[in-house]
C-alpha atoms as a PDB file:
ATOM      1  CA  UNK A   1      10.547  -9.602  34.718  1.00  0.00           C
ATOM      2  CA  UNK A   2      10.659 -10.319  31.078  1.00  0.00           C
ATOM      3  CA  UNK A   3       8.665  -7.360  30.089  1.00  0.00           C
ATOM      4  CA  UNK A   4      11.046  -5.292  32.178  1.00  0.00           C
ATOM      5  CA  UNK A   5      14.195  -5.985  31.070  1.00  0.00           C
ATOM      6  CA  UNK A   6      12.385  -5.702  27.162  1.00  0.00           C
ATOM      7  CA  UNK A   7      11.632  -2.384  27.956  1.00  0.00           C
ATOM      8  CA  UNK A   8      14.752  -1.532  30.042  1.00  0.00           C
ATOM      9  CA  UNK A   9      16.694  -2.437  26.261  1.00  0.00           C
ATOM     10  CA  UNK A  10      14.372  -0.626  24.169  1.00  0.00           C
ATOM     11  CA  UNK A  11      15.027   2.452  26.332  1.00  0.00           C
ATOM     12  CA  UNK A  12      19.061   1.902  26.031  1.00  0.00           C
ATOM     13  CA  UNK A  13      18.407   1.038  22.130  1.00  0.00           C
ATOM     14  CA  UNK A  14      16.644   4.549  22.044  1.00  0.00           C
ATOM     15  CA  UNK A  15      18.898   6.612  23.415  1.00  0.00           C
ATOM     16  CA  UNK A  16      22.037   5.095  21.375  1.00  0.00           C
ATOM     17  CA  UNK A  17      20.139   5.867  17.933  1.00  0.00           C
ATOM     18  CA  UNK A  18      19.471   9.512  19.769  1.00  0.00           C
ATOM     19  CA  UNK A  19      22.665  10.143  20.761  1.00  0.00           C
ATOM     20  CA  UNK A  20      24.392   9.093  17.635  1.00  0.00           C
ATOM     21  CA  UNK A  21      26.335   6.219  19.379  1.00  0.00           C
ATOM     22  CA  UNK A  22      28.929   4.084  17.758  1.00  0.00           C
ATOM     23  CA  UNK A  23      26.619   1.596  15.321  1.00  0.00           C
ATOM     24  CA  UNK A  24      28.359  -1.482  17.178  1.00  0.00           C
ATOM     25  CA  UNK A  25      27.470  -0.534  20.223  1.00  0.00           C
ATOM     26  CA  UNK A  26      23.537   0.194  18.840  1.00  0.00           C
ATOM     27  CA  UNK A  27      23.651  -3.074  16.942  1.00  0.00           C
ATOM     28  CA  UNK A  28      24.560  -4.846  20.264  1.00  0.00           C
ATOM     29  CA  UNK A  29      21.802  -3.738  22.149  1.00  0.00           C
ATOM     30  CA  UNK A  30      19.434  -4.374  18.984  1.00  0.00           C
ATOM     31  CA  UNK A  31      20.384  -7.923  18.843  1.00  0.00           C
ATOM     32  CA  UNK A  32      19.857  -8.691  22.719  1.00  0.00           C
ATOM     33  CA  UNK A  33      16.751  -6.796  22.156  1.00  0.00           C
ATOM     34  CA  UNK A  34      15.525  -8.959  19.683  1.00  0.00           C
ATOM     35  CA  UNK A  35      16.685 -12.255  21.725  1.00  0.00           C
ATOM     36  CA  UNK A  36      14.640 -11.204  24.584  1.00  0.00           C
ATOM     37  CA  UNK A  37      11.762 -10.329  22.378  1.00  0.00           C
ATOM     38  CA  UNK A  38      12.172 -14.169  20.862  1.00  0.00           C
ATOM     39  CA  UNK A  39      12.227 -15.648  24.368  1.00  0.00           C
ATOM     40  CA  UNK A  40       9.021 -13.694  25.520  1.00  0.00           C
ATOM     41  CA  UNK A  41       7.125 -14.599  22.654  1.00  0.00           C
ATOM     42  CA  UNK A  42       8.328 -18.312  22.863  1.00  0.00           C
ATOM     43  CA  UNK A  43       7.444 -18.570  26.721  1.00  0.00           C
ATOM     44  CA  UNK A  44       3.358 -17.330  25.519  1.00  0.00           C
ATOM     45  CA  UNK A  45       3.645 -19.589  22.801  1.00  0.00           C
ATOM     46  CA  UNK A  46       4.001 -22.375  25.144  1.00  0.00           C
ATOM     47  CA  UNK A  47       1.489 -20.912  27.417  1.00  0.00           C
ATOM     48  CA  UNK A  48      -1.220 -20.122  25.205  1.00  0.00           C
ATOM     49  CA  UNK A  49      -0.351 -24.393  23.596  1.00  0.00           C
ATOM     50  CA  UNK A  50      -0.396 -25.553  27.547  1.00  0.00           C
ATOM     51  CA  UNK A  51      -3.725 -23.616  28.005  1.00  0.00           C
ATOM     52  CA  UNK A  52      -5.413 -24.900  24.389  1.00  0.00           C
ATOM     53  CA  UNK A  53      -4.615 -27.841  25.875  1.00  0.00           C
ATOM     54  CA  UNK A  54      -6.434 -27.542  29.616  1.00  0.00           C
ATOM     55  CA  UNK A  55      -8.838 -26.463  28.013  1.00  0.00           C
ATOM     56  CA  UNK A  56      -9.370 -29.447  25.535  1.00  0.00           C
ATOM     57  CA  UNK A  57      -9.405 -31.492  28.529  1.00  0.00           C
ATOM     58  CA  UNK A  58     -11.845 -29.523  30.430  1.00  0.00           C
ATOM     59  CA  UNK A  59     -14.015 -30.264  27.183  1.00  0.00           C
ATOM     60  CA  UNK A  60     -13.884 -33.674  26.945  1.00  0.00           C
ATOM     61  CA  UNK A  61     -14.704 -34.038  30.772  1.00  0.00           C
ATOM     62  CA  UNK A  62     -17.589 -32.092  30.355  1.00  0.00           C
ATOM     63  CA  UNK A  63     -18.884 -33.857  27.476  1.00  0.00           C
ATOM     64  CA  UNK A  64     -18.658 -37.445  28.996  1.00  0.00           C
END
């Protein structure tokens, strides 16, 4: 969902740099572009920390 709406923002931010749109209106969509693109790679942050840490656990079950 994420991903789509990232890509449904780029396209916008595209076409307003191609069609010479007013720059408020392309900084606009830049900024929300780069808010989503914070917030997707905050939620695989927390992912990829959650599955360092199932995976430390796994570890230390095996090991006992």
């Amino acid at each position: 969902m994420l991903n789509e709406e990232i890509c449904r923002l780029r396209e916008r931010l595209n076409d307003s740099i191609i069609n010479g749109e007013d720059y408020s209106i392309t900084y606009k969509i830049s900024v929300e572009l780069d808010q989503l693109i914070a917030e997707y790679y905050k939620i695989e942050l927390n992912l990829s920390k959650k599955k360092k840490v199932k995976e430390g656990i796994r570890k230390k079950r095996t090991l006992r």
